[in-house]
C-alpha atoms as a PDB file:
ATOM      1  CA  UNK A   1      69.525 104.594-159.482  1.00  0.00           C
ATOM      2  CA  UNK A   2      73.149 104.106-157.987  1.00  0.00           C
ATOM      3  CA  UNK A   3      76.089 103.140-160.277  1.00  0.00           C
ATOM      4  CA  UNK A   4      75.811  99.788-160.335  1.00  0.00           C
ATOM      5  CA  UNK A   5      72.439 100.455-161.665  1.00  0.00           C
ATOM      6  CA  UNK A   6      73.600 102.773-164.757  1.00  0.00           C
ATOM      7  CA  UNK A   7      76.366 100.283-165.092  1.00  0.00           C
ATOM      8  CA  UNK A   8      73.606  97.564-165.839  1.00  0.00           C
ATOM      9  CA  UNK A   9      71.771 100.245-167.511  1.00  0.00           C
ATOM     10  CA  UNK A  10      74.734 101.227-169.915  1.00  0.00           C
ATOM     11  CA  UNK A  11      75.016  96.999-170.426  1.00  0.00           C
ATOM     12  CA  UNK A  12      71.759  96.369-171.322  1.00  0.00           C
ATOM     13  CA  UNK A  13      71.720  99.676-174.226  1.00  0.00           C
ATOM     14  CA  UNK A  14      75.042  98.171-175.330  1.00  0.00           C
ATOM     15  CA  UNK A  15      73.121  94.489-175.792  1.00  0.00           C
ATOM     16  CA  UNK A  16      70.547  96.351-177.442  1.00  0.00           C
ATOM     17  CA  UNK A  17      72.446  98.146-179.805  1.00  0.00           C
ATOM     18  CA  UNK A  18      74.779  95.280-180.914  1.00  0.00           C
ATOM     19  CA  UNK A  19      71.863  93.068-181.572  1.00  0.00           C
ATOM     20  CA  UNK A  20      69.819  95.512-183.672  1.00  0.00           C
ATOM     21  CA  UNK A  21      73.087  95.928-185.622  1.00  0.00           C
ATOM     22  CA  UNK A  22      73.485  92.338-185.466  1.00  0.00           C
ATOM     23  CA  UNK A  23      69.831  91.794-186.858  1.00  0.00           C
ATOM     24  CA  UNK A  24      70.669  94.489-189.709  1.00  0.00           C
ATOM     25  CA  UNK A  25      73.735  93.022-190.984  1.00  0.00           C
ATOM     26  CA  UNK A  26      71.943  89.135-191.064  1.00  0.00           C
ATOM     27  CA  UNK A  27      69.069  91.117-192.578  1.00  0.00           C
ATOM     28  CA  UNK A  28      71.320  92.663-195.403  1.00  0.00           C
ATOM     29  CA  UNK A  29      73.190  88.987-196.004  1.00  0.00           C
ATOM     30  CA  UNK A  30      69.692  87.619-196.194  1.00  0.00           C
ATOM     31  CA  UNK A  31      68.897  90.098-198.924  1.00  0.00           C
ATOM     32  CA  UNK A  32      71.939  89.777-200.433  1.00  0.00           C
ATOM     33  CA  UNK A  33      72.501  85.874-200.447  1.00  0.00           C
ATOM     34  CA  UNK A  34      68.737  85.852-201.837  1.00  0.00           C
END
């Protein structure tokens, strides 16, 4: 894999993570503006 690999890797988890967080929280406003 190399470093610059698991550095992409790490990235790309990180991307994940903040927009599955991101897509909680805008789900939780939905439910609660609603």
């Amino acid at each position: 894999m190399g470093f610059l690999g698991a550095m992409i890797f790490n990235t790309n988890d990180l991307f994940l993570k903040s927009s599955f967080i991101a897509m909680v929280l805008h789900k939780k406003r939905f439910i609660f503006v609603k």
